[in-house]
C-alpha atoms as a PDB file:
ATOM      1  CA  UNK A   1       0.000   0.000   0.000  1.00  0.00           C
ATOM      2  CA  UNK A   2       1.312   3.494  -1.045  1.00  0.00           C
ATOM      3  CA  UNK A   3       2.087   5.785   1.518  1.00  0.00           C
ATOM      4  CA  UNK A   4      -0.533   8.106   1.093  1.00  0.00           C
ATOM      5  CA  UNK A   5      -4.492   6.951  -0.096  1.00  0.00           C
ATOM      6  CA  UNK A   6      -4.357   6.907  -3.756  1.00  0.00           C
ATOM      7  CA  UNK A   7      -0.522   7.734  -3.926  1.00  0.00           C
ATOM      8  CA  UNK A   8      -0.853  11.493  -5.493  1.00  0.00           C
ATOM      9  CA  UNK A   9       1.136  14.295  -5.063  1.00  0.00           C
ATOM     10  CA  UNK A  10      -2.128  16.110  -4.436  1.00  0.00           C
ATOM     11  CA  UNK A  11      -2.305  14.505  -0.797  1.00  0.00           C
ATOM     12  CA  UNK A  12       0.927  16.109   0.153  1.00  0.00           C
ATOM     13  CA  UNK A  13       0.004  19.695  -1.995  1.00  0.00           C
ATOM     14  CA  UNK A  14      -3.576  19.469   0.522  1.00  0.00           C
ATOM     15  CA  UNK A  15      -1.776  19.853   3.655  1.00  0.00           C
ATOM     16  CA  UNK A  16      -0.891  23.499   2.573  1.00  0.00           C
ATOM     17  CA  UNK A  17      -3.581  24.597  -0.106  1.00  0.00           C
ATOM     18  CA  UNK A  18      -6.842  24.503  -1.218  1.00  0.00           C
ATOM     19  CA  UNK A  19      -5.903  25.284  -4.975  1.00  0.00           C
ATOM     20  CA  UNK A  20      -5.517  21.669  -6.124  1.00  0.00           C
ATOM     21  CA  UNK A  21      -7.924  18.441  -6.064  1.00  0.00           C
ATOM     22  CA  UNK A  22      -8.774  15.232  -8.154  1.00  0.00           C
ATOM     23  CA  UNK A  23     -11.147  12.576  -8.242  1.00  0.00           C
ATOM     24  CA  UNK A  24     -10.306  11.589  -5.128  1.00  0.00           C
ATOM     25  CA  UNK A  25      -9.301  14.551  -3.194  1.00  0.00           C
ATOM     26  CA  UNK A  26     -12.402  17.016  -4.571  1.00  0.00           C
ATOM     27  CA  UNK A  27     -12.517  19.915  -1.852  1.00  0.00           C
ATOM     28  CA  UNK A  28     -16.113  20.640  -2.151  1.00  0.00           C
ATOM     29  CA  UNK A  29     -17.398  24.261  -2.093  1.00  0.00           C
ATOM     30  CA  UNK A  30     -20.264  24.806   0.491  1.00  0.00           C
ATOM     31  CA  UNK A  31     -23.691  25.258  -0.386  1.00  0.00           C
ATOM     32  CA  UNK A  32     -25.221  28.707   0.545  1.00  0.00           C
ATOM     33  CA  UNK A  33     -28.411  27.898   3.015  1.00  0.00           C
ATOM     34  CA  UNK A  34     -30.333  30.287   1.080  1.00  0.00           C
ATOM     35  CA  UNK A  35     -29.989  28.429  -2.293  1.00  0.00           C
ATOM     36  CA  UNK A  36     -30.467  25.255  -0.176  1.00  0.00           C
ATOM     37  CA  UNK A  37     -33.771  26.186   1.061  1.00  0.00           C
ATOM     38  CA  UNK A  38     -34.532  27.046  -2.248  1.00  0.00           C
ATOM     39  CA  UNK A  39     -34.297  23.648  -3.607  1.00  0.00           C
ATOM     40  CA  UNK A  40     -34.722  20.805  -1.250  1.00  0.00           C
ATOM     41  CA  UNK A  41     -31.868  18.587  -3.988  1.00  0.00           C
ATOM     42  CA  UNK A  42     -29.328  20.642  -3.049  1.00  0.00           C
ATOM     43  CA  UNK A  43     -26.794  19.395  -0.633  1.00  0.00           C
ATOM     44  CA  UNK A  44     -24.837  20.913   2.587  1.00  0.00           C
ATOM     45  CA  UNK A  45     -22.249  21.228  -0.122  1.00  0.00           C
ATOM     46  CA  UNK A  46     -21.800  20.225  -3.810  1.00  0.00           C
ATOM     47  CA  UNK A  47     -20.014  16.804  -3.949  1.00  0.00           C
ATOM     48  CA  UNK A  48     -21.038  16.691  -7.863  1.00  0.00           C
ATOM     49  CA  UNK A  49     -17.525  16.754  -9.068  1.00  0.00           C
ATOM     50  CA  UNK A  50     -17.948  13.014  -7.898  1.00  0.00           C
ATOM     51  CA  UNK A  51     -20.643  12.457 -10.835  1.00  0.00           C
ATOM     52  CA  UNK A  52     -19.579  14.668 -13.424  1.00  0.00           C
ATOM     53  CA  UNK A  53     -15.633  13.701 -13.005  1.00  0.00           C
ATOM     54  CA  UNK A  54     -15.922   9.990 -13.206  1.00  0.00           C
ATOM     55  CA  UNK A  55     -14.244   7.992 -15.842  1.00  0.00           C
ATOM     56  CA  UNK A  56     -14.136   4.215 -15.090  1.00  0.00           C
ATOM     57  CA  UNK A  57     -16.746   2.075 -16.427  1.00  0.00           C
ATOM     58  CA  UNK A  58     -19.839   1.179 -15.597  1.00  0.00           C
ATOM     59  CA  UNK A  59     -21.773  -2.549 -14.593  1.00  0.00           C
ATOM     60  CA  UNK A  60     -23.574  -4.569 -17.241  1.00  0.00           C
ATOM     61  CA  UNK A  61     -26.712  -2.638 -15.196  1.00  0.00           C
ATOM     62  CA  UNK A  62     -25.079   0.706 -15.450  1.00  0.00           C
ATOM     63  CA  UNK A  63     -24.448   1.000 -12.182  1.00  0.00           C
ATOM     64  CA  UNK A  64     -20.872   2.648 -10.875  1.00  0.00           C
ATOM     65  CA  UNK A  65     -17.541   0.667 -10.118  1.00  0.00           C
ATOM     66  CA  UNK A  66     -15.383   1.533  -7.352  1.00  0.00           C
ATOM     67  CA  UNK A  67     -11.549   1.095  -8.382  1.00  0.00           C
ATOM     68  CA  UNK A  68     -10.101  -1.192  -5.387  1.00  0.00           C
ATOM     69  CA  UNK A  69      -7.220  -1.337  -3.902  1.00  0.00           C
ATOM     70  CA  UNK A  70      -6.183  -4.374  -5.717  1.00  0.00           C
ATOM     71  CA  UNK A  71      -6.084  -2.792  -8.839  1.00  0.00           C
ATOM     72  CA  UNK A  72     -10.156  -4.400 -10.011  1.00  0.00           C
ATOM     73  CA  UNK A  73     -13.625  -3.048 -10.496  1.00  0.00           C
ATOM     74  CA  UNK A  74     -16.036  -4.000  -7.578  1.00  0.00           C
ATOM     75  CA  UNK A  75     -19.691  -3.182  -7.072  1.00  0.00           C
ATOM     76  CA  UNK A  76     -19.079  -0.919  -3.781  1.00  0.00           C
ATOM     77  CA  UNK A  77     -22.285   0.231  -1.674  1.00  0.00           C
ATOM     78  CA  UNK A  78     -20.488   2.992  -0.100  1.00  0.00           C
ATOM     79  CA  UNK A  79     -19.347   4.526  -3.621  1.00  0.00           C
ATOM     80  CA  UNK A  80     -22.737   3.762  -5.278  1.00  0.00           C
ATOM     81  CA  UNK A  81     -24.455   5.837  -2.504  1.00  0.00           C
ATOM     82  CA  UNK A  82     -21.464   8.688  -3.114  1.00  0.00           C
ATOM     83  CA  UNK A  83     -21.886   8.594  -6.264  1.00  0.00           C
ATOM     84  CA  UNK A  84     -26.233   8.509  -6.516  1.00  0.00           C
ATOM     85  CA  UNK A  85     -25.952  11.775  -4.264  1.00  0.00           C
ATOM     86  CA  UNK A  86     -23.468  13.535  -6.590  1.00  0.00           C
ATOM     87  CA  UNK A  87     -25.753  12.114  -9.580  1.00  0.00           C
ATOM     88  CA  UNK A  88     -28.702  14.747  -7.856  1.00  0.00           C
ATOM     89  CA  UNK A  89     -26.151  17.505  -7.326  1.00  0.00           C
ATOM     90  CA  UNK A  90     -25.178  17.025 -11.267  1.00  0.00           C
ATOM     91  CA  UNK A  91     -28.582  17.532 -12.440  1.00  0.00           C
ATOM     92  CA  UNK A  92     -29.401  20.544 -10.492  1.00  0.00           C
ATOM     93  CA  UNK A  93     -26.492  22.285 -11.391  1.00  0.00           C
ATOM     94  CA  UNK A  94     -27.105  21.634 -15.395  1.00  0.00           C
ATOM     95  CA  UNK A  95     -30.623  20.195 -15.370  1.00  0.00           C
ATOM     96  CA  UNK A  96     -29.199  17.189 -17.957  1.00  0.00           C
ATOM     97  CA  UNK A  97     -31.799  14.529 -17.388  1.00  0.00           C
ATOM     98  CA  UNK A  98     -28.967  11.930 -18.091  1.00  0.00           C
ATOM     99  CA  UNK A  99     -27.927  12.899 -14.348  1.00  0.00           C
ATOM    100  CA  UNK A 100     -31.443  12.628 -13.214  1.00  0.00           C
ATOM    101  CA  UNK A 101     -31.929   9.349 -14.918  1.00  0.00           C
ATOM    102  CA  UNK A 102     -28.483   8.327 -13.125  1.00  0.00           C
ATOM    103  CA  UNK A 103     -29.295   9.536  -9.717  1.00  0.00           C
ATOM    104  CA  UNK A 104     -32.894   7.410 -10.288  1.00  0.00           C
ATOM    105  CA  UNK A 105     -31.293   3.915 -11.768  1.00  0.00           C
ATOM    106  CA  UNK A 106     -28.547   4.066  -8.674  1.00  0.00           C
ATOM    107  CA  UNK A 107     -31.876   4.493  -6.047  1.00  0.00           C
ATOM    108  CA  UNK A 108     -33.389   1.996  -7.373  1.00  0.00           C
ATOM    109  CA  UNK A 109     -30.029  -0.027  -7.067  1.00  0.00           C
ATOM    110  CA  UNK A 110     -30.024   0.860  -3.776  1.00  0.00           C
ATOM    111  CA  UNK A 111     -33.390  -0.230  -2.984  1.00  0.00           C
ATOM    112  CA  UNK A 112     -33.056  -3.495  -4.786  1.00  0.00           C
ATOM    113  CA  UNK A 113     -29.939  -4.393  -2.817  1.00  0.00           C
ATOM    114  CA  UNK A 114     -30.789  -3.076   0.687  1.00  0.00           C
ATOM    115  CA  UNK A 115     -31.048  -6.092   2.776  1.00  0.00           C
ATOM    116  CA  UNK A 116     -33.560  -7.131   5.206  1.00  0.00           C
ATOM    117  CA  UNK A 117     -31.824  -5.516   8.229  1.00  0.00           C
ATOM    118  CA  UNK A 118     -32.006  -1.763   6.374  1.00  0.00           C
ATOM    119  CA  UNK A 119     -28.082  -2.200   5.869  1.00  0.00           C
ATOM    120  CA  UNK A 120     -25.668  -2.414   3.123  1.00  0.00           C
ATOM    121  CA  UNK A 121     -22.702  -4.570   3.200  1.00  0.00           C
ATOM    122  CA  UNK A 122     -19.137  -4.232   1.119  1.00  0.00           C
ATOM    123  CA  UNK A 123     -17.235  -6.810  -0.125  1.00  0.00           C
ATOM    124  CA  UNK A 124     -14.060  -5.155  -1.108  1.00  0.00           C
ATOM    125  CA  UNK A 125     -11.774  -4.377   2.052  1.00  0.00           C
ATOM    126  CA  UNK A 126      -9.378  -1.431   2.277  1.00  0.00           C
ATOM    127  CA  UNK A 127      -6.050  -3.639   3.673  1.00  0.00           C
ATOM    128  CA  UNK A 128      -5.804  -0.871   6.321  1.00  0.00           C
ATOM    129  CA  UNK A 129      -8.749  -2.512   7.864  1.00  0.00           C
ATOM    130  CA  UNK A 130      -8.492  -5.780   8.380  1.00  0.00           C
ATOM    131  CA  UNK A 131     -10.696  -6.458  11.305  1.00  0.00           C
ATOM    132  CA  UNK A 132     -13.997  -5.486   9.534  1.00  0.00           C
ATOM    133  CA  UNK A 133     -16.553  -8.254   9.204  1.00  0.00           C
ATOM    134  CA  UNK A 134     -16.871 -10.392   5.816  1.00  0.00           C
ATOM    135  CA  UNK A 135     -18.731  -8.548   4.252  1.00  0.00           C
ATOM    136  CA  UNK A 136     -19.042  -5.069   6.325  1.00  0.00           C
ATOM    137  CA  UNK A 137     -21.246  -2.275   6.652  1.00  0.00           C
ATOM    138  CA  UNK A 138     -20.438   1.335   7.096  1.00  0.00           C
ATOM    139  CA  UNK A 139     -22.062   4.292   8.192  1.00  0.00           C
ATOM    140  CA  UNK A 140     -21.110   6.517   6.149  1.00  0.00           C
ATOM    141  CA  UNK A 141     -22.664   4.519   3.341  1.00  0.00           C
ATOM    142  CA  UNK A 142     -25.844   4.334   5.166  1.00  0.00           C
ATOM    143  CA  UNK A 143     -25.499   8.414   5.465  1.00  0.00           C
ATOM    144  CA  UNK A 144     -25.113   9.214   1.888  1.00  0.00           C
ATOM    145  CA  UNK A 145     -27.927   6.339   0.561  1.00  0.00           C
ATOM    146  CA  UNK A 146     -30.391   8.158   3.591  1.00  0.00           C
ATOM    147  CA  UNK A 147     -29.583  11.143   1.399  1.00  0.00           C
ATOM    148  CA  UNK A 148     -29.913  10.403  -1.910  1.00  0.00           C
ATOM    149  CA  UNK A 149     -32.946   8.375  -1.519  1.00  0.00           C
ATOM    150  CA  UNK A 150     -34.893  11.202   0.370  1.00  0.00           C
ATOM    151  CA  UNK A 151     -34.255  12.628  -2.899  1.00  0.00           C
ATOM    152  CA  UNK A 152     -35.653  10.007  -5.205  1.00  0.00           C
ATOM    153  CA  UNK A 153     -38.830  10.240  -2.566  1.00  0.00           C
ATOM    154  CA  UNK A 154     -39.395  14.059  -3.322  1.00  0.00           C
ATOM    155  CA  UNK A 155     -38.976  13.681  -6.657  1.00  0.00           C
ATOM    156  CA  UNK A 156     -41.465  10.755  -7.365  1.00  0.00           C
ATOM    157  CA  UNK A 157     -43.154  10.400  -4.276  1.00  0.00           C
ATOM    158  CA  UNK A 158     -42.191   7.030  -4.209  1.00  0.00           C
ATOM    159  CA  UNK A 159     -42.766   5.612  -0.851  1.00  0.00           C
ATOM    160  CA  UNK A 160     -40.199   2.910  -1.035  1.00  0.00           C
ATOM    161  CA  UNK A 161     -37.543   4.832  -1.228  1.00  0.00           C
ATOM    162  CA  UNK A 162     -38.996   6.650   1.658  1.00  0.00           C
ATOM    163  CA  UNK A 163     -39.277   3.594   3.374  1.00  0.00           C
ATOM    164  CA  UNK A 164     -35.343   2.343   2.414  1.00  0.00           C
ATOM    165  CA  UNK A 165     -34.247   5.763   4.189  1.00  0.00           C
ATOM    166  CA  UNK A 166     -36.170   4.982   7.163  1.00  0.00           C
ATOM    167  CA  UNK A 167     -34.896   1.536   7.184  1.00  0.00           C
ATOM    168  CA  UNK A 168     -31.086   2.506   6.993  1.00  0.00           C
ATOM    169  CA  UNK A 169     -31.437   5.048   9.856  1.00  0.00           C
ATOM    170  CA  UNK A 170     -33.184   2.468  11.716  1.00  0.00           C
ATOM    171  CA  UNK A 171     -29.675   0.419  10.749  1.00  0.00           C
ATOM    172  CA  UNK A 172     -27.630   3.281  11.754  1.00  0.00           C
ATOM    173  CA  UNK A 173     -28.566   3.813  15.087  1.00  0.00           C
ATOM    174  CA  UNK A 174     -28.662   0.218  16.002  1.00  0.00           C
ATOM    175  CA  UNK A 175     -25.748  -0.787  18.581  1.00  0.00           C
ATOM    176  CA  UNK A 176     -23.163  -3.015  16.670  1.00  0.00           C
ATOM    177  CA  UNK A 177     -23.645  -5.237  19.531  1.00  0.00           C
ATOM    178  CA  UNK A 178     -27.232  -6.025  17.682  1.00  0.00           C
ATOM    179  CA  UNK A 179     -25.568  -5.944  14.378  1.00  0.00           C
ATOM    180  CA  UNK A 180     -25.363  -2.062  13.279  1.00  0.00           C
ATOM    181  CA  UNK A 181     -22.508   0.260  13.613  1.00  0.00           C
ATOM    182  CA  UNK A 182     -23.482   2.420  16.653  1.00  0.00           C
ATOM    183  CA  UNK A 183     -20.157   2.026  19.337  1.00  0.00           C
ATOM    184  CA  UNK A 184     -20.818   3.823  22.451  1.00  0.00           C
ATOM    185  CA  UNK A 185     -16.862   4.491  24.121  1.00  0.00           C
ATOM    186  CA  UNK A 186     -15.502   6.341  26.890  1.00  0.00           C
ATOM    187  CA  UNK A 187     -11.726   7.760  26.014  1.00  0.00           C
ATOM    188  CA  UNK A 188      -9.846  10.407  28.060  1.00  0.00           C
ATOM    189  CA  UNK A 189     -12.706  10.925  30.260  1.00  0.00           C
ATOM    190  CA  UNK A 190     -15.036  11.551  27.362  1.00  0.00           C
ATOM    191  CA  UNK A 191     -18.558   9.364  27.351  1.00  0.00           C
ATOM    192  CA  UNK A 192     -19.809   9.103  23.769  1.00  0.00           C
ATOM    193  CA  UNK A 193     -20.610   7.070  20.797  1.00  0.00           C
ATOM    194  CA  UNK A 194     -20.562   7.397  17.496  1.00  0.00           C
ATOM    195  CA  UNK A 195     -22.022   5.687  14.016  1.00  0.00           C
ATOM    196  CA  UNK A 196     -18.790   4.055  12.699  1.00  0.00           C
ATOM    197  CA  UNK A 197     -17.732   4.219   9.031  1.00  0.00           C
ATOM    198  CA  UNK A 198     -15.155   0.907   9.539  1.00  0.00           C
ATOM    199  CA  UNK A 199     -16.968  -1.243  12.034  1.00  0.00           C
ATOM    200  CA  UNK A 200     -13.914  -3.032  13.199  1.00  0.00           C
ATOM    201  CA  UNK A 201     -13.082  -4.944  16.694  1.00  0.00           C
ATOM    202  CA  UNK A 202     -11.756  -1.939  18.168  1.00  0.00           C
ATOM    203  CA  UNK A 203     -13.078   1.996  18.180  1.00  0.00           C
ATOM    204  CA  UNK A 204     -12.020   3.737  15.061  1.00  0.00           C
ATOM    205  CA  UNK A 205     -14.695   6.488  15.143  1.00  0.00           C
ATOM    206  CA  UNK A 206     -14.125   8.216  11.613  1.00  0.00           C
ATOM    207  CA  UNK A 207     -14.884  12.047  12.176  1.00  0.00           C
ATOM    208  CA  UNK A 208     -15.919  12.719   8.683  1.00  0.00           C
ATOM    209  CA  UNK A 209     -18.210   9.448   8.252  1.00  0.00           C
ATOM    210  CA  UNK A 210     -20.111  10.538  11.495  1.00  0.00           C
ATOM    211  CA  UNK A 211     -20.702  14.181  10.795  1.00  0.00           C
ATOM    212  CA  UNK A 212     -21.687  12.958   7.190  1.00  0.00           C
ATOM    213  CA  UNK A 213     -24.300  10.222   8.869  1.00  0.00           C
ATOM    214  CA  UNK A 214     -25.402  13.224  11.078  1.00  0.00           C
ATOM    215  CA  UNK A 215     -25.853  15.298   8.230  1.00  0.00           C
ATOM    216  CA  UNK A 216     -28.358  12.792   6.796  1.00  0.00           C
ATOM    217  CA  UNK A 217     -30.365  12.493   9.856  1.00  0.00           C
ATOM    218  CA  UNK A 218     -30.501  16.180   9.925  1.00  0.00           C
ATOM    219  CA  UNK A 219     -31.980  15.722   6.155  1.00  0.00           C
ATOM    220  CA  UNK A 220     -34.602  13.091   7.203  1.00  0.00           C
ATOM    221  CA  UNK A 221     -35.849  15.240  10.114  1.00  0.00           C
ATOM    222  CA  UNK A 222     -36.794  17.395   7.384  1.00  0.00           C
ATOM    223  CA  UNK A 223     -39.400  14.476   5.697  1.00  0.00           C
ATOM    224  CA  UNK A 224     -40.234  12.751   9.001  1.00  0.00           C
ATOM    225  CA  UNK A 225     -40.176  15.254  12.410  1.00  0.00           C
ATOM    226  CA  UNK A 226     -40.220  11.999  14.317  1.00  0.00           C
ATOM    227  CA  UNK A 227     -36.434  12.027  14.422  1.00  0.00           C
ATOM    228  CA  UNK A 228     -35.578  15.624  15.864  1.00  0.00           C
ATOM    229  CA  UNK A 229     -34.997  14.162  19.088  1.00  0.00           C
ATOM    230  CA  UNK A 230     -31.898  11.881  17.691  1.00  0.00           C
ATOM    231  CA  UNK A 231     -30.604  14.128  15.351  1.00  0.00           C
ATOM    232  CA  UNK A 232     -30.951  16.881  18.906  1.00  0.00           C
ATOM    233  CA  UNK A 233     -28.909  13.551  20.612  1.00  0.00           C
ATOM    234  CA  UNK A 234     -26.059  13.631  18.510  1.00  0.00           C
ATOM    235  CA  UNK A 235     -25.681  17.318  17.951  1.00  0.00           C
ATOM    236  CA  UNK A 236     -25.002  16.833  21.864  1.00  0.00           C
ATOM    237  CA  UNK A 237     -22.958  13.972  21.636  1.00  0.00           C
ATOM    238  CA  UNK A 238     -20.864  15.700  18.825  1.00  0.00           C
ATOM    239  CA  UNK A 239     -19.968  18.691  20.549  1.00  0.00           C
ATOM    240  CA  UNK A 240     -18.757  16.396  23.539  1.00  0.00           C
ATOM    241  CA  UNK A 241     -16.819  14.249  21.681  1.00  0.00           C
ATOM    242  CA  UNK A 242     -15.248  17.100  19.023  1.00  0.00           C
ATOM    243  CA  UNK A 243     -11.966  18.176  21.834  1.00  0.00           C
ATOM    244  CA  UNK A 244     -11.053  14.132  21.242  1.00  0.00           C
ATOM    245  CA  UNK A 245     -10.325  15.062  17.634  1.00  0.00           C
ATOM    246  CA  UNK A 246      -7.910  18.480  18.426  1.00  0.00           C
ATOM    247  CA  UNK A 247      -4.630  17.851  18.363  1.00  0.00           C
ATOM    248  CA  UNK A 248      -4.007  21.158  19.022  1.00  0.00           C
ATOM    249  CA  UNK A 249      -2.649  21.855  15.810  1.00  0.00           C
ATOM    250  CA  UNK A 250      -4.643  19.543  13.611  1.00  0.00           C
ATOM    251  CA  UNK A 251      -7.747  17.322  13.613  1.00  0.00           C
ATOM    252  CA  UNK A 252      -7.328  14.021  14.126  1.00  0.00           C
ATOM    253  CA  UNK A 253      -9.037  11.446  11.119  1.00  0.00           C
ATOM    254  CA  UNK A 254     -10.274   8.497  13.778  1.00  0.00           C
ATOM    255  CA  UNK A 255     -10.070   8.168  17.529  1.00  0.00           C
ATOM    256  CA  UNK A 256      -7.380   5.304  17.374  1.00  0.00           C
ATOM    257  CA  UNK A 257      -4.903   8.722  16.747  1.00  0.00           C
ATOM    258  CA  UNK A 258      -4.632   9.024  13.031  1.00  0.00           C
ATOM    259  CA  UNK A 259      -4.271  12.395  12.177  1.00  0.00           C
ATOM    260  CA  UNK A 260      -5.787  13.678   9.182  1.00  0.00           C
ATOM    261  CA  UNK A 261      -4.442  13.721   5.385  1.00  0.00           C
ATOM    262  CA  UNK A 262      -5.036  17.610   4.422  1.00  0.00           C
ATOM    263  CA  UNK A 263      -7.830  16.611   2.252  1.00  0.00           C
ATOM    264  CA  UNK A 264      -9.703  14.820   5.191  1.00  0.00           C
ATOM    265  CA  UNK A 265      -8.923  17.745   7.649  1.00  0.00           C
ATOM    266  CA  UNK A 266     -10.527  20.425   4.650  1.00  0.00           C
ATOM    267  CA  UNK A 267     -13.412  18.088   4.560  1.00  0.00           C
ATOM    268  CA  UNK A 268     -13.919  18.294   8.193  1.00  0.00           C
ATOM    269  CA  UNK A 269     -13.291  22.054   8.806  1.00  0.00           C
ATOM    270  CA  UNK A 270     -15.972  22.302   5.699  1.00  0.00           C
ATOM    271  CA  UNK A 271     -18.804  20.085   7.690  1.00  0.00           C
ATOM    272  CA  UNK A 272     -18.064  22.017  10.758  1.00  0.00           C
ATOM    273  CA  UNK A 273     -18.626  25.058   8.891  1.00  0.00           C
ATOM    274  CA  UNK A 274     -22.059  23.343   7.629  1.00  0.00           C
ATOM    275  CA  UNK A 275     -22.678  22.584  11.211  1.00  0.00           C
ATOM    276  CA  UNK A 276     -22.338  26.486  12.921  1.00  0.00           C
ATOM    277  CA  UNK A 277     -24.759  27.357  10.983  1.00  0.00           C
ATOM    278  CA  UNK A 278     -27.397  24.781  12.718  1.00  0.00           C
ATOM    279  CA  UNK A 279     -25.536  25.356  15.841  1.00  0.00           C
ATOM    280  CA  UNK A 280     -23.336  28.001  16.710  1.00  0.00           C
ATOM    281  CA  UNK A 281     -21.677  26.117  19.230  1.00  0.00           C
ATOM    282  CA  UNK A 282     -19.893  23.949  16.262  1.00  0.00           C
ATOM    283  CA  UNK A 283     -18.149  27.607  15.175  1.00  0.00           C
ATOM    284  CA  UNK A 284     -14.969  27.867  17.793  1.00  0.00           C
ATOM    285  CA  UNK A 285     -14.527  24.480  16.281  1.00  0.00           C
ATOM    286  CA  UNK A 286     -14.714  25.810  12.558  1.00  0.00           C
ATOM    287  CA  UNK A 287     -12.824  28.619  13.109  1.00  0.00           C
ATOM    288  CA  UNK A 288      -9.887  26.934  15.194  1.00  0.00           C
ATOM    289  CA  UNK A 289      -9.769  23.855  12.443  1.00  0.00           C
ATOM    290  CA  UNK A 290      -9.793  26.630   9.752  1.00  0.00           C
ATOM    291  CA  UNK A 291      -6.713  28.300  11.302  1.00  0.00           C
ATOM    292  CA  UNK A 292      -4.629  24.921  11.716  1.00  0.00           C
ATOM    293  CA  UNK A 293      -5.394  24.475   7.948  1.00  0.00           C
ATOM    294  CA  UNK A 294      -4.277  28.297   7.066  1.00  0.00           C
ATOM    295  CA  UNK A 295      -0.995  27.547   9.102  1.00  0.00           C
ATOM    296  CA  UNK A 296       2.168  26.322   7.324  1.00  0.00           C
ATOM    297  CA  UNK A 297       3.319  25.494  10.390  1.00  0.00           C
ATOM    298  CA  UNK A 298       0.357  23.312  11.102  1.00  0.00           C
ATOM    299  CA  UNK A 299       0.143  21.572   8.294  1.00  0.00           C
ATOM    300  CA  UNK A 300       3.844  20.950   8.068  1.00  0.00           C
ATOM    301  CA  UNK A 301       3.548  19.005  11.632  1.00  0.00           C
ATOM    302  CA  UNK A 302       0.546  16.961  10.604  1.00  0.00           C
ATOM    303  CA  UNK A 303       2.595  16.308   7.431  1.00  0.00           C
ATOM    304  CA  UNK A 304       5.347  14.837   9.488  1.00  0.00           C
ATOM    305  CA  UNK A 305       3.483  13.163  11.716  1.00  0.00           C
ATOM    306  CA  UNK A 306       1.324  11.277   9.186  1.00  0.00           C
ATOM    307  CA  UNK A 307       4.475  10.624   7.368  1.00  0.00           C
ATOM    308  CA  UNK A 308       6.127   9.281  10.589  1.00  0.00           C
ATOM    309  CA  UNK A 309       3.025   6.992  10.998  1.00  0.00           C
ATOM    310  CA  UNK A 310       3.195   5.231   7.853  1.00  0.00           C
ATOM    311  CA  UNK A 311       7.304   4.493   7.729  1.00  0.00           C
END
């Protein structure tokens, strides 16, 4: 395995500027509430670059293949419901029915292949995480299909895939001691829990798959004011559990003490942005990530140290 995800000179470039990307390091530009409110398709900020950008091939369905790690195309739920979301972003920002058509096929995908328990489960393992269940499920996959399907429900009205949304939340928040990927933990003092993105044998607690999953909840609250009072619960638990993430000079990527690439701490200091302006109580957390991420200093550090981590 390279020594940074993907193995681009773009990882390193992150750590000290916004001004670059690719495919797999797309800093997304925030959505303005206003336009959001506007129309209900829009997203906290526009991942469509994920859609519009993609050239690998597609399944004898037409349905998106994640390149793995070993080189091979795999049917991936986690990129599927990525991609479906960016598929709705796509067509609002050119109105191309091709993108609408997408975004529709990959909900029904998702729909078709949702199993019993309201999860989805991956095949294809990163090799950093070994200790994830054959085959595994991730919250962060459940986050982004919650949001792209409430989208295929206002557009058609569709009650299933009203119905798939509320069954992957009901996934989502189910204790992985029952089978989902809820861990509650206490660390440093801190009592919390979190929706886990890799479900392994030991706390990893991915910041950026948890806010994402919160973000979704926040989005079905929206259809279905029966869940304001967990999406209120993990506002609460978030800001509890956010100081386990400061370094004090960067943000941390998981609660096992990986620090961030640049990309992921960008990514982070953008949802915490999206987040002050639910709750201002998220925006000393904004603001100080923001400054680690305008330091050269900073970054240089978290450079070294992630650098340091891998040798």
């Amino acid at each position: 395995m390279s020594l940074f995800s993907h193995g681009k000179l773009v990882t390193v470039m992150q750590y000290f500027t916004e001004g670059v990307e690719d495919y797999w390091h797309t800093l997304y530009p925030i959505t303005d509430p206003k336009e959001r409110k506007g129309d209900p398709y829009l997203y906290f900020y526009d991942v469509s670059k994920k859609a519009t950008g993609f050239k690998g091939p597609f399944s004898d369905e037409g349905i998106y293949l994640f390149r793995g790690y070993d080189g091979r195309w795999h049917i991936h739920a986690l990129e599927i419901a990525q991609y479906t979301l960016a598929c709705w972003l796509a067509w609002r920002n050119s109105f191309d029915e091709v993108w609408l058509n997408r975004a529709l096929s990959h909900c029904d995908w998702l729909t078709r292949y949702q199993e019993r328990d309201g999860g989805w489960r991956i095949g294809h393992k990163n090799p950093k995480f070994e200790d994830l269940p054959t085959p595994w499920p991730s919250a962060l996959a459940q986050g982004l299909a919650i949001s792209a399907l409430l989208r295929a429900y206002r557009y058609t009205e569709d009650s299933r895939y009203l119905r798939s949304a509320l069954s992957a939340f009901e996934f989502l928040d189910k204790d992985m001691a029952e089978g989902g990927v809820k861990r509650s933990f206490e660390k440093d003092g801190v009592s919390g829990f979190v929706y886990e993105e890799y479900p392994g044998s030991e706390l990893s607690g991915v910041l950026n798959g948890y806010i994402s999953a919160v973000l979704a909840i926040s989005e079905l609250c929206e259809v279905d004011s029966g869940h304001r009072d967990v999406f209120g619960e993990n506002i609460e638990n978030l800001l509890a559990i956010l100081p386990l993430y400061d370094t004090g000079y960067w943000s941390l990527y998981s609660l096992d003490g990986e620090i961030d690439s640049g990309f992921y701490h960008r990514l982070v200091t953008r949802q915490l942005q999206v987040l002050s302006r639910m709750d201002r109580r998220f925006a000393p957390f904004a603001k100080r990530f923001k400054e680690y991420g305008d330091s050269f200093l900073c970054a240089s550090r978290a450079l070294l140290k992630k650098v340091g981590s891998r040798l």
